[in-house]
PDB file of N, CA and C in Angstrom:
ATOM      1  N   UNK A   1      10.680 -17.506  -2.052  1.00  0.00           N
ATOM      2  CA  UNK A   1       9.571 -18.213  -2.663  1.00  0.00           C
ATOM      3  C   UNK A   1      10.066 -19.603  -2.997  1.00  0.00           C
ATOM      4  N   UNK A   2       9.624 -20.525  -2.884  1.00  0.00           N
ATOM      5  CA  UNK A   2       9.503 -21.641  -2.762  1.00  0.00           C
ATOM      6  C   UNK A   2       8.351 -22.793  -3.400  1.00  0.00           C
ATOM      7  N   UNK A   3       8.504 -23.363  -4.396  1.00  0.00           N
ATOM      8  CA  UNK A   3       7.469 -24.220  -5.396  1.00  0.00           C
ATOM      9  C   UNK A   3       7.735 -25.688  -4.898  1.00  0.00           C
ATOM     10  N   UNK A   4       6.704 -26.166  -3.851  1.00  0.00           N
ATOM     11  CA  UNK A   4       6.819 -27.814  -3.686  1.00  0.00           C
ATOM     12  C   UNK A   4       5.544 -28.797  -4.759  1.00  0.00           C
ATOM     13  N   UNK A   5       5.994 -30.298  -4.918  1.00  0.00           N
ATOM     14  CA  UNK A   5       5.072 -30.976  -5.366  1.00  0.00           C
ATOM     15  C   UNK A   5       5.333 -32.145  -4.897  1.00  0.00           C
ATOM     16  N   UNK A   6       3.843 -33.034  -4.679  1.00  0.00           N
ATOM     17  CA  UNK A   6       4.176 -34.238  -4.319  1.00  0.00           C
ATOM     18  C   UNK A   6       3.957 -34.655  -3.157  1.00  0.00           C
ATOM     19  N   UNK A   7       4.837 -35.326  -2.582  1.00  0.00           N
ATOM     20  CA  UNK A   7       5.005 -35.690  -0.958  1.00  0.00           C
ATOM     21  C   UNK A   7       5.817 -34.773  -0.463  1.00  0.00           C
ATOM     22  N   UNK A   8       6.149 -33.648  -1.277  1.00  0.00           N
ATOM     23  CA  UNK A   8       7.205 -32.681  -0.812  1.00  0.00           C
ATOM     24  C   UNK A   8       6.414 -31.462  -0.146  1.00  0.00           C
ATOM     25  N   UNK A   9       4.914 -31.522  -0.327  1.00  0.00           N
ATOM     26  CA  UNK A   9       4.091 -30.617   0.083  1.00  0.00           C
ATOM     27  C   UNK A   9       3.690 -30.959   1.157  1.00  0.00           C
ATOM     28  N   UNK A  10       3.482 -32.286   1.417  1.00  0.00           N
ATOM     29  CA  UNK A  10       3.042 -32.449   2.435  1.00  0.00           C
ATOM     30  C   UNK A  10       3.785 -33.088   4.279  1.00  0.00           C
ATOM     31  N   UNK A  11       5.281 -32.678   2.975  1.00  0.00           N
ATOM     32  CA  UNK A  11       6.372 -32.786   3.999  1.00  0.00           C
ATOM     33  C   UNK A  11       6.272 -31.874   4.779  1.00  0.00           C
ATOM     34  N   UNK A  12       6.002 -30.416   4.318  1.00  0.00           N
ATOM     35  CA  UNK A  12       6.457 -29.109   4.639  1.00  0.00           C
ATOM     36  C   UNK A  12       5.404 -28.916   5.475  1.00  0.00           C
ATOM     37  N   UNK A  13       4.006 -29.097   5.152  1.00  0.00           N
ATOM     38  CA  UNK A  13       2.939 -29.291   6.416  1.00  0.00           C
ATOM     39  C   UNK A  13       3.099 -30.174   8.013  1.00  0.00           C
ATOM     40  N   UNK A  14       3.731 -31.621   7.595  1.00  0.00           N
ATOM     41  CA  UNK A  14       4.146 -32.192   8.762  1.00  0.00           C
ATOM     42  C   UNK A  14       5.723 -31.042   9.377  1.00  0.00           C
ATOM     43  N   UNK A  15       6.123 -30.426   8.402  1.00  0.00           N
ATOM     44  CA  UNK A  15       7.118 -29.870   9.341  1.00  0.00           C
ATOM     45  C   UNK A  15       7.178 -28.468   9.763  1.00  0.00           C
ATOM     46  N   UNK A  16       5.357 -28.485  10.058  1.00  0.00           N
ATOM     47  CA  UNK A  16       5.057 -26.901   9.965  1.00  0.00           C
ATOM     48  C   UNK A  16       5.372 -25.572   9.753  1.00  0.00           C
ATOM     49  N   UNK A  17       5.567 -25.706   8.219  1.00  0.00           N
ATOM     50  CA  UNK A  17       5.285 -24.369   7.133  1.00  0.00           C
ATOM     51  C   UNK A  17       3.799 -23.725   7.962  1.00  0.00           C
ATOM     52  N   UNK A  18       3.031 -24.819   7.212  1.00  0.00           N
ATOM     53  CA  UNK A  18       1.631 -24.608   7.343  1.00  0.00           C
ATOM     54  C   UNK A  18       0.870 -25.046   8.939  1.00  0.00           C
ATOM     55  N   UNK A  19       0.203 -24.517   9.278  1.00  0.00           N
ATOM     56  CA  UNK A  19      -0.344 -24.951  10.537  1.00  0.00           C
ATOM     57  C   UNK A  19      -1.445 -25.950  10.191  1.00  0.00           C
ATOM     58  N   UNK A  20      -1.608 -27.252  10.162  1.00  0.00           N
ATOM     59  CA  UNK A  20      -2.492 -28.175   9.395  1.00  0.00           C
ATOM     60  C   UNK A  20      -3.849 -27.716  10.049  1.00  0.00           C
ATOM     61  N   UNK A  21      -4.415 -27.336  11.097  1.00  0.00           N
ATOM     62  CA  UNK A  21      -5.610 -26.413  11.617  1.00  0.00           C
ATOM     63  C   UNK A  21      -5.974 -25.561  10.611  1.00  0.00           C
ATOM     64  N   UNK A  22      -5.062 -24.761  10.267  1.00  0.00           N
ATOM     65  CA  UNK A  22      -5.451 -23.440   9.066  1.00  0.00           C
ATOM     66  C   UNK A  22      -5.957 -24.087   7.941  1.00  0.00           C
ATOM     67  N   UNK A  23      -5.178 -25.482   7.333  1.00  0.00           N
ATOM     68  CA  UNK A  23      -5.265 -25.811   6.191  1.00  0.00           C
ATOM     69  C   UNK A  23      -6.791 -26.590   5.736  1.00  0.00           C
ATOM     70  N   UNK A  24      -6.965 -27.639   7.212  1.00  0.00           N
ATOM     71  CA  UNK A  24      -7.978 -28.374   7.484  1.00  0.00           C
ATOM     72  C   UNK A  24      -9.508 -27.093   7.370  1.00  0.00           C
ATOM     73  N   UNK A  25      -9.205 -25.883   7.507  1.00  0.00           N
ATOM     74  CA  UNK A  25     -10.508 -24.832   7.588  1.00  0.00           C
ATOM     75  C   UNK A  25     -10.699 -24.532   6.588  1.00  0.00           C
ATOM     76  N   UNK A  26      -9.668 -24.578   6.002  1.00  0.00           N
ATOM     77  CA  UNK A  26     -10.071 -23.953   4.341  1.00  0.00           C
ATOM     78  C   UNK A  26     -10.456 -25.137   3.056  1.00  0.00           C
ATOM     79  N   UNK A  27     -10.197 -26.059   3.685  1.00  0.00           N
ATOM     80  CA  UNK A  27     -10.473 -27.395   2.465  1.00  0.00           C
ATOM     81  C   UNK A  27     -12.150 -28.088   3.427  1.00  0.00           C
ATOM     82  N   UNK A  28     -12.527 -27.256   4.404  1.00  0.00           N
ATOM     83  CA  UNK A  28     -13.581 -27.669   5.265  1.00  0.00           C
ATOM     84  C   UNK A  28     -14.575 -27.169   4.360  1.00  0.00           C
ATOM     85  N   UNK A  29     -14.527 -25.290   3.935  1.00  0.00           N
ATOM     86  CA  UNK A  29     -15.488 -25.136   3.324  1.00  0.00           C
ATOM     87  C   UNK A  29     -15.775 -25.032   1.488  1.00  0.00           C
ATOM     88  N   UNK A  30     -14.994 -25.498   1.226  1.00  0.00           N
ATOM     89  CA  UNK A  30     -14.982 -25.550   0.033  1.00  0.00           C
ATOM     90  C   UNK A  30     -15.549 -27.022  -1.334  1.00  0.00           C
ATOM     91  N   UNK A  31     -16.019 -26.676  -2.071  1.00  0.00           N
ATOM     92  CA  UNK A  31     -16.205 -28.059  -2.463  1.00  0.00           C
ATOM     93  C   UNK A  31     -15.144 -28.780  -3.124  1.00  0.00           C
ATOM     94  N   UNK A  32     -15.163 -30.132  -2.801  1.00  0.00           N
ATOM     95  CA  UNK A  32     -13.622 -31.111  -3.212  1.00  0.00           C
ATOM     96  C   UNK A  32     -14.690 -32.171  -3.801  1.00  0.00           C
ATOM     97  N   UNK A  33     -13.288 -32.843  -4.543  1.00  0.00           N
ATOM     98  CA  UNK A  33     -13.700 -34.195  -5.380  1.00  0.00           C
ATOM     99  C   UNK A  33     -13.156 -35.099  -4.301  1.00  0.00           C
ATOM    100  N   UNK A  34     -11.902 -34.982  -3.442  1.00  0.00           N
ATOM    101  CA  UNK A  34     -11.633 -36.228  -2.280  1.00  0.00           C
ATOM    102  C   UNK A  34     -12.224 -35.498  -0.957  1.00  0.00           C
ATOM    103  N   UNK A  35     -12.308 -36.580  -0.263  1.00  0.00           N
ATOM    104  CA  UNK A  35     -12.527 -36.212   0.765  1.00  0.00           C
ATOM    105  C   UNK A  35     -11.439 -35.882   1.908  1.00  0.00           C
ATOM    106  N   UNK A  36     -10.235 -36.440   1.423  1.00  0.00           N
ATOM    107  CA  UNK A  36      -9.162 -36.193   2.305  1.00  0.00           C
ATOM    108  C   UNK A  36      -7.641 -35.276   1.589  1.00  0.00           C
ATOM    109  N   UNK A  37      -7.645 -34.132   1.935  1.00  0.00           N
ATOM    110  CA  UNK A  37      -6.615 -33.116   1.091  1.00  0.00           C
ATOM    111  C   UNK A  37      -5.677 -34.077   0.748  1.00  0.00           C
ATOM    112  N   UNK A  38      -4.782 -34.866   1.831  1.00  0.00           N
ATOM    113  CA  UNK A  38      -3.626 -35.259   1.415  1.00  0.00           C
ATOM    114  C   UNK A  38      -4.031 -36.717   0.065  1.00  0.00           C
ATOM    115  N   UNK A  39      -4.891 -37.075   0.138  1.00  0.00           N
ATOM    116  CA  UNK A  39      -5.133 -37.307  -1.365  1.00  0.00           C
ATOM    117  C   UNK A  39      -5.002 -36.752  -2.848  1.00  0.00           C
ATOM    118  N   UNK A  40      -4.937 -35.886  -2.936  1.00  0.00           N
ATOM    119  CA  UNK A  40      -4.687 -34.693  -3.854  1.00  0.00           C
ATOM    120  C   UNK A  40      -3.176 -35.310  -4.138  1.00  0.00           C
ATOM    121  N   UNK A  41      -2.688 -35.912  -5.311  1.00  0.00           N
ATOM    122  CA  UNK A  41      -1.601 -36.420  -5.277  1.00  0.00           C
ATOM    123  C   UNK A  41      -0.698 -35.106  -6.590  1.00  0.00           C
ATOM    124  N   UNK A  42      -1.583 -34.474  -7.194  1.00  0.00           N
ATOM    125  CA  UNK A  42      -1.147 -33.586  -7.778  1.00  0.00           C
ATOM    126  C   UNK A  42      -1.228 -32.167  -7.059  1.00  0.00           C
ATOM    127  N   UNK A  43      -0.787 -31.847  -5.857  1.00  0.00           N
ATOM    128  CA  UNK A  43      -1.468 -30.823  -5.400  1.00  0.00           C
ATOM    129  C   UNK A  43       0.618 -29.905  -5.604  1.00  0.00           C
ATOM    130  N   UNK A  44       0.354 -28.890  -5.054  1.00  0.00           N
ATOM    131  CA  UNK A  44       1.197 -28.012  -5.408  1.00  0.00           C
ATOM    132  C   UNK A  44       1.420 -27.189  -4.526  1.00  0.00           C
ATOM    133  N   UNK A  45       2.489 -26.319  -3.557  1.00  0.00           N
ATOM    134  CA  UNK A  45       2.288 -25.777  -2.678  1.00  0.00           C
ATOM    135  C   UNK A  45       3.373 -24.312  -2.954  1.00  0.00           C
ATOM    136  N   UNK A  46       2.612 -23.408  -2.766  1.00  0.00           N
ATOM    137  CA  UNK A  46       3.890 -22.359  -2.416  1.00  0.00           C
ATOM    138  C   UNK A  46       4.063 -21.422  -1.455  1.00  0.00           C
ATOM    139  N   UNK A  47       5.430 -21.499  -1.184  1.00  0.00           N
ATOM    140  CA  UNK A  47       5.496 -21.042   0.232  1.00  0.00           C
ATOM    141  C   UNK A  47       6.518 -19.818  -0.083  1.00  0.00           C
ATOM    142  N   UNK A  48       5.878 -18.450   0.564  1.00  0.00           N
ATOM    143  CA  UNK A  48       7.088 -17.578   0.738  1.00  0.00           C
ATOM    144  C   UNK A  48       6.978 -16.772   1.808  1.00  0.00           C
ATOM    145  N   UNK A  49       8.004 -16.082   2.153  1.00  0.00           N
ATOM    146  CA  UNK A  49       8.186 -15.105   3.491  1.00  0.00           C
ATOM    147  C   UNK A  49       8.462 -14.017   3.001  1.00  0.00           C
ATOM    148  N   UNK A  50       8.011 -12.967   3.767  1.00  0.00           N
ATOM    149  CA  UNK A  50       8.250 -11.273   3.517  1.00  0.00           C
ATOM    150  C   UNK A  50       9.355 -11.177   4.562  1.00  0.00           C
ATOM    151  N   UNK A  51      10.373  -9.479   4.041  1.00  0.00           N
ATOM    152  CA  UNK A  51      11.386  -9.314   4.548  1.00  0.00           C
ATOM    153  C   UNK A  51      11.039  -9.058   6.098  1.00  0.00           C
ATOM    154  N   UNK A  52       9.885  -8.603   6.912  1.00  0.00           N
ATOM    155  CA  UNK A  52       9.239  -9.147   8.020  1.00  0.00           C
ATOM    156  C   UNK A  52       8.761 -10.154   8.899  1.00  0.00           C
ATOM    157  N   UNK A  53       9.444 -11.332   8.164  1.00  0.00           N
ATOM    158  CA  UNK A  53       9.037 -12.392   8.758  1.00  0.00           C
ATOM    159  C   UNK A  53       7.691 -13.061   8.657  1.00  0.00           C
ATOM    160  N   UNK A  54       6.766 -12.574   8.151  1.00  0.00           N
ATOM    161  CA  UNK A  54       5.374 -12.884   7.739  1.00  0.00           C
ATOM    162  C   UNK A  54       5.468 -13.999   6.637  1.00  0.00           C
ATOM    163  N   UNK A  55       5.065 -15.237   7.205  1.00  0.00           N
ATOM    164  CA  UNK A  55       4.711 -15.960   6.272  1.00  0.00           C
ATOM    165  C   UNK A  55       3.663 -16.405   5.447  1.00  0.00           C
ATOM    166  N   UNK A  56       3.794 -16.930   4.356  1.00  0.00           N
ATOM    167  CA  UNK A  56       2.250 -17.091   3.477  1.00  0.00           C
ATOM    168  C   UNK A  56       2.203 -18.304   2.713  1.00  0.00           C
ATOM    169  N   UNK A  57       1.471 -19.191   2.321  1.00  0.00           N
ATOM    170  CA  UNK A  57       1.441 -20.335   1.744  1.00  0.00           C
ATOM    171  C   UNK A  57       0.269 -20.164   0.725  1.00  0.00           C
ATOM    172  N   UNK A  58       0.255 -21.162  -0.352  1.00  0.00           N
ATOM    173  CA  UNK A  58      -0.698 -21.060  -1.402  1.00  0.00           C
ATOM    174  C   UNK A  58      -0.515 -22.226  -2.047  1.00  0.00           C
ATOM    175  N   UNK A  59      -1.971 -22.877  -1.610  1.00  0.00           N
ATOM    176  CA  UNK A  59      -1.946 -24.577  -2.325  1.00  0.00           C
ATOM    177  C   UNK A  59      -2.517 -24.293  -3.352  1.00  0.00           C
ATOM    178  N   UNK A  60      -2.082 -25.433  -4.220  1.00  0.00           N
ATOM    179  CA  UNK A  60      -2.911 -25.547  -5.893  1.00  0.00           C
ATOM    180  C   UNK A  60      -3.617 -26.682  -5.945  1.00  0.00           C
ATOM    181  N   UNK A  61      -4.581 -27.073  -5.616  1.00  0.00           N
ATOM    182  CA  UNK A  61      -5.396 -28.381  -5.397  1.00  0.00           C
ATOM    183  C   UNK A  61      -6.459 -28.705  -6.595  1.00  0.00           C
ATOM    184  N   UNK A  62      -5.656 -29.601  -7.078  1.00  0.00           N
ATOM    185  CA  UNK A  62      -6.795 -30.124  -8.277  1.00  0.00           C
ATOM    186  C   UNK A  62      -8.193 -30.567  -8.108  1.00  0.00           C
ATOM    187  N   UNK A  63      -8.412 -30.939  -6.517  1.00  0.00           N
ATOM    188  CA  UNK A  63      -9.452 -31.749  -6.159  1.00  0.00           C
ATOM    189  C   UNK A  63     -10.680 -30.524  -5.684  1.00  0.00           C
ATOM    190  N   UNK A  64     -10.046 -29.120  -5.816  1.00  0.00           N
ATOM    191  CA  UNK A  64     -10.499 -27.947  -4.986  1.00  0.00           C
ATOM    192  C   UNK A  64     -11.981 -27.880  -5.793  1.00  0.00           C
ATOM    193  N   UNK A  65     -12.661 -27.446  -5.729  1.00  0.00           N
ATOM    194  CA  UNK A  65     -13.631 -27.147  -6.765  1.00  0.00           C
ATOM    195  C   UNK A  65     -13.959 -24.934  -6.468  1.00  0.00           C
ATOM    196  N   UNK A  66     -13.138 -24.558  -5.775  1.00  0.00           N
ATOM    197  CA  UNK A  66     -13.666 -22.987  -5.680  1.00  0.00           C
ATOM    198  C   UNK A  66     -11.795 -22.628  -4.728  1.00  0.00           C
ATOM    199  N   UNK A  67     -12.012 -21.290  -5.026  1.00  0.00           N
ATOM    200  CA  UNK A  67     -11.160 -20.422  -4.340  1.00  0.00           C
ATOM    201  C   UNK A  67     -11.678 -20.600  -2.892  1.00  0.00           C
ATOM    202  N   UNK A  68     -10.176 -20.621  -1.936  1.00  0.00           N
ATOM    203  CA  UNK A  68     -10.843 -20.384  -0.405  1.00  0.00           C
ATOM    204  C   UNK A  68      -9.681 -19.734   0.163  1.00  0.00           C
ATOM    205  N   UNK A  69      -9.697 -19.288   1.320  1.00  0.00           N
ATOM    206  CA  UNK A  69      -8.910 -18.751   1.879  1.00  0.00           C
ATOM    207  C   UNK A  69      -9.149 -18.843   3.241  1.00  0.00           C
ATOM    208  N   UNK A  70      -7.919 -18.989   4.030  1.00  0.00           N
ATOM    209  CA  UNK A  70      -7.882 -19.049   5.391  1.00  0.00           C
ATOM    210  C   UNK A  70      -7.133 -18.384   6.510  1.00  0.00           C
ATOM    211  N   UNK A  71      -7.170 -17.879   7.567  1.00  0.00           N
ATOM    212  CA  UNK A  71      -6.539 -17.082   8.386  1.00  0.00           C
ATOM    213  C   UNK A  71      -6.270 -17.404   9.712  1.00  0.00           C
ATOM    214  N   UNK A  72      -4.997 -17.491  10.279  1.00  0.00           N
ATOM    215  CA  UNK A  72      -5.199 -17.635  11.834  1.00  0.00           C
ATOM    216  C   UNK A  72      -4.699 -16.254  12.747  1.00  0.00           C
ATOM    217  N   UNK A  73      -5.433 -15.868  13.527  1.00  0.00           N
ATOM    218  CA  UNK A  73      -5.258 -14.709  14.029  1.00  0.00           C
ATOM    219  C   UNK A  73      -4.688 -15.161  16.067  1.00  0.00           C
ATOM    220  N   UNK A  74      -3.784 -14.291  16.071  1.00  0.00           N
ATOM    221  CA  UNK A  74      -3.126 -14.883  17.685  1.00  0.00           C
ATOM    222  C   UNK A  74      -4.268 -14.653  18.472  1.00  0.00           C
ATOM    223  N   UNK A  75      -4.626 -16.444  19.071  1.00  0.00           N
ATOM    224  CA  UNK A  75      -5.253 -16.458  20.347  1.00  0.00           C
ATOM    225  C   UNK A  75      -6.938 -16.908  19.579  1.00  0.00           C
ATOM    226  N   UNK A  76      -6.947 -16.968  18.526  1.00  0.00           N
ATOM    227  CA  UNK A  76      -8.369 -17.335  17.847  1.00  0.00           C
ATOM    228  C   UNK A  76      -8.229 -18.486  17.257  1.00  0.00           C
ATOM    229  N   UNK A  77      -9.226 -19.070  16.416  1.00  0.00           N
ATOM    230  CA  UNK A  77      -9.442 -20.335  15.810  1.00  0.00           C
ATOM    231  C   UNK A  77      -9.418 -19.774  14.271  1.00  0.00           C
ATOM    232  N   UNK A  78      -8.942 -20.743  13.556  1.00  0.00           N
ATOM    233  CA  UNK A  78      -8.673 -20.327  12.297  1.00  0.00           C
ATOM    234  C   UNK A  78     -10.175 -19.908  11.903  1.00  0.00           C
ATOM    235  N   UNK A  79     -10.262 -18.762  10.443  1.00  0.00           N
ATOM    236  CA  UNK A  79     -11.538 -18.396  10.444  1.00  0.00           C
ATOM    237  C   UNK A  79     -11.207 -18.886   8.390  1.00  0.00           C
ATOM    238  N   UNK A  80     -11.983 -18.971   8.129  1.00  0.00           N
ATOM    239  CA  UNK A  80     -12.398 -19.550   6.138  1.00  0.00           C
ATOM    240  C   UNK A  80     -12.993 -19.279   5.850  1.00  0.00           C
ATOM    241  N   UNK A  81     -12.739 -18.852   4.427  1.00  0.00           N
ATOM    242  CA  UNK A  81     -14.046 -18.745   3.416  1.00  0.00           C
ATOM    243  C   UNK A  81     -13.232 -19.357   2.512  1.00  0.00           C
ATOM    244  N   UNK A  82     -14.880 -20.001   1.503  1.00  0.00           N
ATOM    245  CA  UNK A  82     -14.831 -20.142  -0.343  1.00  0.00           C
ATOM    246  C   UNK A  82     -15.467 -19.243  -0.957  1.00  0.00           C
ATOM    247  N   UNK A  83     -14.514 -18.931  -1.988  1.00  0.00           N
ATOM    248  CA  UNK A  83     -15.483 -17.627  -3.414  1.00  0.00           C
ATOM    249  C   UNK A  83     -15.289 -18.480  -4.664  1.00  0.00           C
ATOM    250  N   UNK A  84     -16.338 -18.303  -5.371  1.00  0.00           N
ATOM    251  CA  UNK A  84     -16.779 -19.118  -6.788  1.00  0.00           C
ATOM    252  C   UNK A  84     -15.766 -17.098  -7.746  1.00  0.00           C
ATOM    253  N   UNK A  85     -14.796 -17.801  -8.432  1.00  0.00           N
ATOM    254  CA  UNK A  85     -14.583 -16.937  -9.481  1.00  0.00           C
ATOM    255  C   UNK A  85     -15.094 -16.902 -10.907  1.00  0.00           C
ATOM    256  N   UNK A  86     -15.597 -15.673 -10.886  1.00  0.00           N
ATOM    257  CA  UNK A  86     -16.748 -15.494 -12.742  1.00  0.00           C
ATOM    258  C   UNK A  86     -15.869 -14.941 -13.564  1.00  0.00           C
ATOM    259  N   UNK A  87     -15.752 -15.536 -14.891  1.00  0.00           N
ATOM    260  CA  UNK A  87     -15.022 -14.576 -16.045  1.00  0.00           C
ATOM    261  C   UNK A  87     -16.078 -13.048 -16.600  1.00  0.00           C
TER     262      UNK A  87
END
């Protein structure tokens, strides 16, 4: 597990952690205050791997306005959703 911030998050995207396709689907449907993620100058990233090799990432985006989530499945186009969370 792994806690980035900064330009350090978006290092790890240019040096594909993250597949920027996956990332671009999930900040597609969701509502934001910028229009461009890497604006998010407080954003937060965490990255970890299972003893399988399966990797997983989890941004913290101040600009996010809802939960979203995104998936890429071999040989498909990334698929997204946003969920509004209720107390």
């Amino acid at each position: 597990m792994r806690c980035l911030e900064g330009k350090a998050v978006w290092q790890a995207v240019d040096d594909g952690w993250i597949t920027a396709n996956v990332m671009d689907a999930v900040y597609d449907v969701i509502p934001k205050s910028k229009k461009n993620i890497r604006e998010d100058d407080k954003a937060v990233l965490f990255q970890f791997e299972y003893a399988d090799g399966f990797r997983g990432t989890q941004f913290m985006l101040p600009s996010a306005g809802m939960t979203g989530v995104a998936v890429k499945l071999k040989g498909q186009k990334p698929l997204a959703t946003g969920f509004e969370e209720r107390g």
